[in-house]
Protein backbone atom coordinates (compact mmCIF):
# COMPACT_ATOMS: atom_id res chain seq x y z
CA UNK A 1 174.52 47.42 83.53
CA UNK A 2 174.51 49.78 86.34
CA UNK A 3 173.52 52.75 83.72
CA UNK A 4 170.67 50.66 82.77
CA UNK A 5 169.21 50.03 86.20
CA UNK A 6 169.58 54.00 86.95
CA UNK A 7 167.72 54.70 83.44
CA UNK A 8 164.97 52.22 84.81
CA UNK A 9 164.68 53.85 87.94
CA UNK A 10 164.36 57.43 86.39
CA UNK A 11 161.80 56.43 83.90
CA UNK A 12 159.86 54.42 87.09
CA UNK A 13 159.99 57.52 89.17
CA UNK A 14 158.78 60.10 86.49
CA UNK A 15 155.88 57.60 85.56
CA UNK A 16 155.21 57.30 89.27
CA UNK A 17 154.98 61.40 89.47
CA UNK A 18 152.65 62.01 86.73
CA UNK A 19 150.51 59.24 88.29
CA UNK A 20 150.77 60.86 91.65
CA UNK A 21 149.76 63.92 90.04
CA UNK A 22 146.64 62.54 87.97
CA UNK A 23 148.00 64.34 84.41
CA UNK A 24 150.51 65.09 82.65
CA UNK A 25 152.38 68.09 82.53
CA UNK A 26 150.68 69.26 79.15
CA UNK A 27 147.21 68.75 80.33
CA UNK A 28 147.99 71.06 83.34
CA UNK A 29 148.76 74.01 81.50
CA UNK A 30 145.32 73.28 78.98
CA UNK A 31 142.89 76.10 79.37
CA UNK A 32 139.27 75.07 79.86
CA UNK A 33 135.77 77.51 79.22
CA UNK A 34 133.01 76.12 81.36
CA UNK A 35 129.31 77.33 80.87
CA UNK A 36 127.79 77.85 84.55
CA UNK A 37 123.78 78.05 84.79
CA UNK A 38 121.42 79.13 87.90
CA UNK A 39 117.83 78.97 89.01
CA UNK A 40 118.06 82.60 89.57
CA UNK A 41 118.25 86.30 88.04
CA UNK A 42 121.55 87.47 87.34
CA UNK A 43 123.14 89.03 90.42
CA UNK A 44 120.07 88.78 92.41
CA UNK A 45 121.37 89.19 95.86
CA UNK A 46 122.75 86.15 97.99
CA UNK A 47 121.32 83.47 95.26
CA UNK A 48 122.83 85.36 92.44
CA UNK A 49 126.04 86.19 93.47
CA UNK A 50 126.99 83.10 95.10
CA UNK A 51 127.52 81.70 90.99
CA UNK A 52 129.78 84.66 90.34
CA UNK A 53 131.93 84.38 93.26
CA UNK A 54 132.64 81.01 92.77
CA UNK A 55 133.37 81.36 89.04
CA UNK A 56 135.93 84.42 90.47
CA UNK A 57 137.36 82.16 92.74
CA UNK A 58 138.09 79.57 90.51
CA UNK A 59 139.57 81.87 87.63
CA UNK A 60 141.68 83.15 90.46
CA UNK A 61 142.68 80.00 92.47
CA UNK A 62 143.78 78.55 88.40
CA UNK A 63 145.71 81.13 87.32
CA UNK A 64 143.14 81.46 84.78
CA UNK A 65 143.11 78.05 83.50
CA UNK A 66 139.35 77.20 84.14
CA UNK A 67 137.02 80.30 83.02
CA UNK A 68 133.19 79.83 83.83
CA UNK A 69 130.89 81.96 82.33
CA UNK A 70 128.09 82.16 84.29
CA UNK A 71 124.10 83.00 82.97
CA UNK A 72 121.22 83.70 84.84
CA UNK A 73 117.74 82.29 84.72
CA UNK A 74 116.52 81.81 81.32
CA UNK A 75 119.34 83.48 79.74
CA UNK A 76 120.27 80.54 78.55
CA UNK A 77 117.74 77.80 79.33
CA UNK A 78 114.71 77.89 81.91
CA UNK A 79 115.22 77.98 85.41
CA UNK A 80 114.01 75.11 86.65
CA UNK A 81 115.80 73.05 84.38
CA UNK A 82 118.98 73.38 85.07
CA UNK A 83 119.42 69.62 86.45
CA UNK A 84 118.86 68.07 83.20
CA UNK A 85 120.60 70.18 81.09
CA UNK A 86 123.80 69.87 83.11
CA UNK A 87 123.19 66.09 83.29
CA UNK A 88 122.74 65.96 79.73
CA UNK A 89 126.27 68.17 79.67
CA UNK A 90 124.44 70.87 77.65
CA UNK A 91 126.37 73.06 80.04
CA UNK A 92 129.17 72.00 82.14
CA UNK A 93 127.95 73.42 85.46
CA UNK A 94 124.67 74.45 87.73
CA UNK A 95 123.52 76.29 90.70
CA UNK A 96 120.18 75.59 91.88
CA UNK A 97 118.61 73.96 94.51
CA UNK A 98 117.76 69.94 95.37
CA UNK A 99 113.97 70.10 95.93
CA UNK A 100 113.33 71.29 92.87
CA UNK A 101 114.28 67.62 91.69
CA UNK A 102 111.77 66.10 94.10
CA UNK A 103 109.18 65.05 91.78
CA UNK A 104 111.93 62.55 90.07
CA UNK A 105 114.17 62.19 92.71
CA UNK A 106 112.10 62.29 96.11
CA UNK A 107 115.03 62.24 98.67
CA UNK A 108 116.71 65.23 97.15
CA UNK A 109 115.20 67.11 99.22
CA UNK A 110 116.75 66.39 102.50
CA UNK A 111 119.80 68.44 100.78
CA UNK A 112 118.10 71.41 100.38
CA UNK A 113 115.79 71.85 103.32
CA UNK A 114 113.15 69.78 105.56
CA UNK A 115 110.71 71.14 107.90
CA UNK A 116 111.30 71.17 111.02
CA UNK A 117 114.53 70.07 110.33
CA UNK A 118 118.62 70.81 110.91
CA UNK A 119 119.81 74.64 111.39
CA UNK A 120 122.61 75.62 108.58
CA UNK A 121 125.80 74.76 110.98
CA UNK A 122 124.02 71.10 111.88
CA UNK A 123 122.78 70.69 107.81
CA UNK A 124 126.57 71.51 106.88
CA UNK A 125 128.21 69.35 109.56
CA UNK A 126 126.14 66.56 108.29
CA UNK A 127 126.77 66.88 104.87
CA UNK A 128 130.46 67.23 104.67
CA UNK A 129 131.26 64.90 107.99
CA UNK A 130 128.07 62.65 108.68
CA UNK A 131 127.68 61.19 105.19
CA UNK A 132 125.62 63.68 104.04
CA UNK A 133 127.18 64.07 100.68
CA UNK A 134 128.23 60.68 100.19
CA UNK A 135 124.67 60.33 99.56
CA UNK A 136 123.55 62.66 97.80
CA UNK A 137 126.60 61.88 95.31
CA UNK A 138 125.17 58.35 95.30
CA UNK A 139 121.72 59.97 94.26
CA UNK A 140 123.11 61.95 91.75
CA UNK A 141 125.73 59.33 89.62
CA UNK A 142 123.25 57.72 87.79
CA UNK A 143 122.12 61.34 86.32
CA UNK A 144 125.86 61.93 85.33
CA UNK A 145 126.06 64.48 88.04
CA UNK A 146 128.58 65.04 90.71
CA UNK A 147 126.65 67.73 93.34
CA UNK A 148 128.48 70.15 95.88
CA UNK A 149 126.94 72.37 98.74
CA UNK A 150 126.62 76.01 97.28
CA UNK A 151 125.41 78.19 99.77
CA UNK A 152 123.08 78.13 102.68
CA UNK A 153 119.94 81.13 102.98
CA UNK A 154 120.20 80.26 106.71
CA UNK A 155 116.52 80.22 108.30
CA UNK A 156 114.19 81.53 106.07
CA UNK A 157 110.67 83.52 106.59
CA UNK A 158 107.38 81.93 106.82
CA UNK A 159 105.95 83.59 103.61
CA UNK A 160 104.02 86.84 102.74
CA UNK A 161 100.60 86.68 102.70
CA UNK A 162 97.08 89.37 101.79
CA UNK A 163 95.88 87.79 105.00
CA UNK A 164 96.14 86.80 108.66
CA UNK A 165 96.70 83.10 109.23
CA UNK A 166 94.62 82.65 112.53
CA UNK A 167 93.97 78.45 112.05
CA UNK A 168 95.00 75.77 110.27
CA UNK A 169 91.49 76.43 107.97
CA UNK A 170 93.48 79.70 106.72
CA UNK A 171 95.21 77.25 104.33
CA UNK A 172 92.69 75.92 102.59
CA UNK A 173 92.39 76.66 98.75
CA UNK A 174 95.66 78.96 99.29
CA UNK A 175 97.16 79.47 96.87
CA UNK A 176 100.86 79.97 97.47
CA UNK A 177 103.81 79.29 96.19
CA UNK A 178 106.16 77.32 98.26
CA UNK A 179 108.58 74.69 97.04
CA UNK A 180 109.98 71.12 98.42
CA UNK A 181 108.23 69.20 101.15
CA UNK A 182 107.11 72.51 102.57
CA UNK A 183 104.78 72.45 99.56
CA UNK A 184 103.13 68.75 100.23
CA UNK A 185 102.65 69.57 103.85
CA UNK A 186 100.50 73.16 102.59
CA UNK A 187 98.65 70.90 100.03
CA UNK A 188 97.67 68.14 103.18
CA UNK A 189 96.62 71.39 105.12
CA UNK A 190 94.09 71.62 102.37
CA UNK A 191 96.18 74.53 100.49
CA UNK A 192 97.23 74.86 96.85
CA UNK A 193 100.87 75.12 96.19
CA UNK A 194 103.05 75.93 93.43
CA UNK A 195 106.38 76.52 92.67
CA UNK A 196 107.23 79.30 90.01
CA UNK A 197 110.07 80.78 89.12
CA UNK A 198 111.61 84.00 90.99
CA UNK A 199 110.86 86.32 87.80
CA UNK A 200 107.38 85.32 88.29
CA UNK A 201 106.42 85.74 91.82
CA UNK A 202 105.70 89.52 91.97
CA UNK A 203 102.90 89.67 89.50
CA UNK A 204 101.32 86.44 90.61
CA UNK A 205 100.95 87.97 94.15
CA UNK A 206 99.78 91.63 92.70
CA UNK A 207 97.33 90.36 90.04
CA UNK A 208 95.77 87.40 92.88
CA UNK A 209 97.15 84.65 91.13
CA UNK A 210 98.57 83.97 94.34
CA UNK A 211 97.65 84.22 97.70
CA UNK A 212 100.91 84.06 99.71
CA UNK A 213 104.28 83.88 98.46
CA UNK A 214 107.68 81.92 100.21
CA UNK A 215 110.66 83.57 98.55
CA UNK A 216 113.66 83.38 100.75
CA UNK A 217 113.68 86.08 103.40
CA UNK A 218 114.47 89.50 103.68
CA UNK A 219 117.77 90.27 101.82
CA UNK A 220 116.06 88.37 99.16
CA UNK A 221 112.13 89.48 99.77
CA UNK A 222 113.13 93.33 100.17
CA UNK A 223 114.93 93.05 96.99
CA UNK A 224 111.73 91.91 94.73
CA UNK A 225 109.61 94.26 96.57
CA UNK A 226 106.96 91.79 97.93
CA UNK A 227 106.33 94.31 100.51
CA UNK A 228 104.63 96.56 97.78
CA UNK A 229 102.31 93.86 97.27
CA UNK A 230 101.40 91.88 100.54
CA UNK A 231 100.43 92.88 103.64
CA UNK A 232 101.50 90.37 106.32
CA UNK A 233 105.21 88.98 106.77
CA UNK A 234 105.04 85.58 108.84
CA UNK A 235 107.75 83.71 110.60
CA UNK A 236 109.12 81.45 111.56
CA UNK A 237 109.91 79.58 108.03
CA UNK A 238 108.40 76.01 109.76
CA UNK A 239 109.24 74.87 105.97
CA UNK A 240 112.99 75.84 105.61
CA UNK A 241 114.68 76.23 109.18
CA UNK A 242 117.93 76.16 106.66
CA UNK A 243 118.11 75.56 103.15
CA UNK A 244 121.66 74.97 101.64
CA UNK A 245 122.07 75.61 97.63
CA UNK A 246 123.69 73.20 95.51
CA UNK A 247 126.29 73.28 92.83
CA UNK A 248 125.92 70.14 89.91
CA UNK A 249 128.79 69.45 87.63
CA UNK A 250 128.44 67.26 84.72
CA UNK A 251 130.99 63.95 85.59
CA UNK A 252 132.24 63.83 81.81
CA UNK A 253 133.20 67.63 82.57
CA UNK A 254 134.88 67.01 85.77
CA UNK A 255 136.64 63.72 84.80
CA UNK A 256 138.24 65.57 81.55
CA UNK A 257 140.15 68.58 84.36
CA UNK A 258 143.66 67.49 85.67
CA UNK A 259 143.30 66.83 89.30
CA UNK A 260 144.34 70.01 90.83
CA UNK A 261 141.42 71.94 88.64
CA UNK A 262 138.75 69.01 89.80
CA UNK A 263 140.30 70.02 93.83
CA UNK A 264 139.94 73.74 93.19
CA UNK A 265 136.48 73.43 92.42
CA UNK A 266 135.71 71.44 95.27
CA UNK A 267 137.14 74.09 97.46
CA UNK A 268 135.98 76.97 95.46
CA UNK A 269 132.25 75.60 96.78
CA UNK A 270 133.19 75.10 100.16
CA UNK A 271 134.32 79.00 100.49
CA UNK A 272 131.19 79.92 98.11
CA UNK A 273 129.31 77.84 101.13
CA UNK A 274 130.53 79.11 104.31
CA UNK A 275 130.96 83.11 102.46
CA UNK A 276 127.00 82.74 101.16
CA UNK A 277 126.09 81.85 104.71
CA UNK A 278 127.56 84.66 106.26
CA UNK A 279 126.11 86.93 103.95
CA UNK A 280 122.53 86.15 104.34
CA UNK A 281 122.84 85.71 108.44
CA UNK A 282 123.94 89.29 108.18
CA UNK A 283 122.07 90.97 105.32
CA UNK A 284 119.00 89.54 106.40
CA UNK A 285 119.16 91.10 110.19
CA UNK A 286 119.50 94.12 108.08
CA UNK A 287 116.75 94.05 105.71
CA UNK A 288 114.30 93.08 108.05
CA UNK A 289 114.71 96.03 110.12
CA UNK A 290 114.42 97.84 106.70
CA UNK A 291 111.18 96.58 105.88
CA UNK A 292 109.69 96.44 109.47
CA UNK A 293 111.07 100.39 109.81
CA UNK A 294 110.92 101.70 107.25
CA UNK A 295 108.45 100.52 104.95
CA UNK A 296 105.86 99.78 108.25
CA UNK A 297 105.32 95.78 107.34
CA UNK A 298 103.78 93.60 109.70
CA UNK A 299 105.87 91.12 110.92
CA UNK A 300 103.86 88.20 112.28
CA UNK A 301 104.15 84.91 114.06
CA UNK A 302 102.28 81.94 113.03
CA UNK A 303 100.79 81.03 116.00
CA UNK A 304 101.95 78.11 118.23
CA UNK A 305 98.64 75.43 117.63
CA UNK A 306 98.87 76.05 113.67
CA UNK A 307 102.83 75.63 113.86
CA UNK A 308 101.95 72.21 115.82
CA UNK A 309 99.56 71.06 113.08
CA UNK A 310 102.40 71.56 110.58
CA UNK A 311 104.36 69.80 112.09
CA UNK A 312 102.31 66.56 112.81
CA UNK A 313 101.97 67.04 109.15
CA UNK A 314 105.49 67.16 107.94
CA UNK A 315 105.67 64.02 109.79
CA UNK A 316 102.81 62.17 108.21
CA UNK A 317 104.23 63.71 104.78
CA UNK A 318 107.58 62.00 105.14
CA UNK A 319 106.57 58.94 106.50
CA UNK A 320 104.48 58.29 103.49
CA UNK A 321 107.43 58.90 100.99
CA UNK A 322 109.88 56.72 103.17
CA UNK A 323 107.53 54.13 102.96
CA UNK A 324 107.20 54.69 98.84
CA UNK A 325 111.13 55.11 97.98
CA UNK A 326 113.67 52.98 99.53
CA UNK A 327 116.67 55.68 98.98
CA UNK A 328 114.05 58.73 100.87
CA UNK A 329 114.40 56.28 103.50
CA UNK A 330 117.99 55.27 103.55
CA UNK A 331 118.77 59.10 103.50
CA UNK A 332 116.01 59.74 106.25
CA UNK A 333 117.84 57.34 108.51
CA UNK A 334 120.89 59.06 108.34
CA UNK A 335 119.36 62.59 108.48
CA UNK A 336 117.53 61.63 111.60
CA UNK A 337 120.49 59.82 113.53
CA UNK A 338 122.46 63.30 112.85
CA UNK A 339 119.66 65.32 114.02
CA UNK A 340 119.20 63.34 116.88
CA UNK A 341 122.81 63.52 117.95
CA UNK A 342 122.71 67.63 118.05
CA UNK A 343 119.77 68.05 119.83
CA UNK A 344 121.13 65.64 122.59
CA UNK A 345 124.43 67.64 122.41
CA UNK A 346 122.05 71.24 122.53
CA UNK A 347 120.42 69.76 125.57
CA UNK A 348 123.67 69.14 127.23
CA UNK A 349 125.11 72.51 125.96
CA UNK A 350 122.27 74.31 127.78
CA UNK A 351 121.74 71.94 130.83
CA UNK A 352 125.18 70.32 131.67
CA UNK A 353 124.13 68.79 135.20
CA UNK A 354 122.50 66.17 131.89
CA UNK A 355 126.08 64.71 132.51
CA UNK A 356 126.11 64.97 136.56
């Protein structure tokens, strides 16, 4: 009797393990191939490479287990479609960014970028500790899509444009291309945007397709060569203070990996996050002096009454689509409360006698 009680307790504690563990032993040592599609050309700079170096780390932190082979815009499929081909599980991964969804999915972009809106550290600290994610997970599960940060450009530029922006009457009938809500606040300023594809943006601004062009900024813009083509480099980037990059992984994907593979890639984004960040806070101080130096652009600042006008129309903008989707607003609550809470903070970081 005794033998049969310890046999009992063996067979409960090794049952107990594997359920710890989420998987059995076998389907730890499977090997998986993952197919990883961006937004962007392969190995563009910042963008590009932040795919790669997560597919690296992964291969690395598995022991090879998980291989993703990542493709570049329309290597595979078309850049901008790279949420519904992932959702359909047509490829197991993506790296894009949220407002590109906004047409179907309106509050997608507060996990990208607003105007006006949170700096990289605040967007970051709100997404992984204020709720951030939670919702934009929530946003995502009915697509079959479990979404990660991937990257942040860090403030981005204003835009180059073939002419001075002296009013707010500049922007009428511009056409430029600008994505997100940046674009619906141009198009109440009276402008025309658009939002085409990297590969594209070069020979729309040479040939006068377009007017004015938002890329990234400089470790991006210096790369395409924009400053071949336009004459006038504006700041600040009113439309994208911060935009963070997003990973999407199919659910059915993820839910088929043994636990430890599904916790890899979770941390594999986090260091492709915080690693992309650095690199464009650096490379960008560096490319700007580049194309300021030495290939004589004019760097110019919107000026302060047409930067106010933006923003009375980024409000208007957003109020409208709060009042049109319920989840905008739900998300816009919680955006705003965060925001809130720094710039109280800020004010006491730079005036503590707040506190006396």
């Amino acid at each position: 009797m005794r033998i049969v009680i310890k046999v009992v307790v063996l067979i409960w504690l090794l049952v107990g393990c594997i359920d710890q563990q989420g998987a059995d032993p076998q389907q730890q040592k499977a090997e998986y191939s993952w197919t990883l599609i961006t937004s962007w050309p392969k190995h563009l700079p910042g963008l590009g490479s932040a795919p790669d170096r997560f597919a690296e780390e992964v291969k690395a932190m598995s022991n090879g287990r998980l291989d993703i082979k990542v493709y570049g815009a329309g290597e595979l499929y078309p850049a901008l479609d790279v949420f519904k081909v992932v959702s359909a599980g047509d490829a197991e991964m993506g790296h894009s960014a949220a407002y590109y969804w906004q047409n179907e999915l309106p509050a997608a972009v507060f996990f990208s970028s607003v105007p006006f809106g949170m700096s990289a550290k605040e967007l970051n600290a709100w997404l992984y500790l204020g709720g951030g994610l939670a919702l934009w997970q929530e946003l995502y599960a009915p697509h079959n899509l479990i979404p990660f940060p991937g990257g942040n450009t860090d403030a981005q530029m204003g835009g180059w444009y073939n002419k001075k922006v002296t009013s707010i009457n500049d922007f009428k009938q511009l056409k430029m291309r600008i994505p997100g809500l940046g674009g619906k606040v141009l198009e109440l300023a009276g402008g025309l945007p658009t939002n085409l594809p990297a590969g594209e943006l070069y020979t729309a601004l040479q040939s006068g397709e377009l007017d004015a062009v938002e890329w990234v900024g400089p470790y991006n813009d210096l790369a395409f060569g924009f400053h071949k083509v336009a004459k006038y480099y504006y700041y600040p980037g009113w439309h994208e203070p911060s935009t963070t990059l997003e990973f999407v992984v199919n659910q059915d994907a993820f839910a088929a990996l043994p636990v430890d593979l599904q916790r890899i890639i979770e941390n594999a984004t986090k260091v492709v996050n915080q690693e992309t960040l650095n690199e464009y806070v650096v490379y960008n101080i560096e490319a700007l002096n580049v194309l300021a130096n030495e290939h004589g652009v004019e760097v110019v600042a919107f000026p302060d009454d047409v930067l106010a006008l933006l923003k009375d129309y980024s409000v208007e903008v957003i109020q409208q689509l709060a009042q049109q989707d319920r989840f905008f607003e739900k998300v816009l609550n919680s955006y705003q409360r965060f925001q809130f809470g720094v710039l109280k903070y800020n004010q006491v970081e730079l005036d503590p006698t707040i506190l006396e």
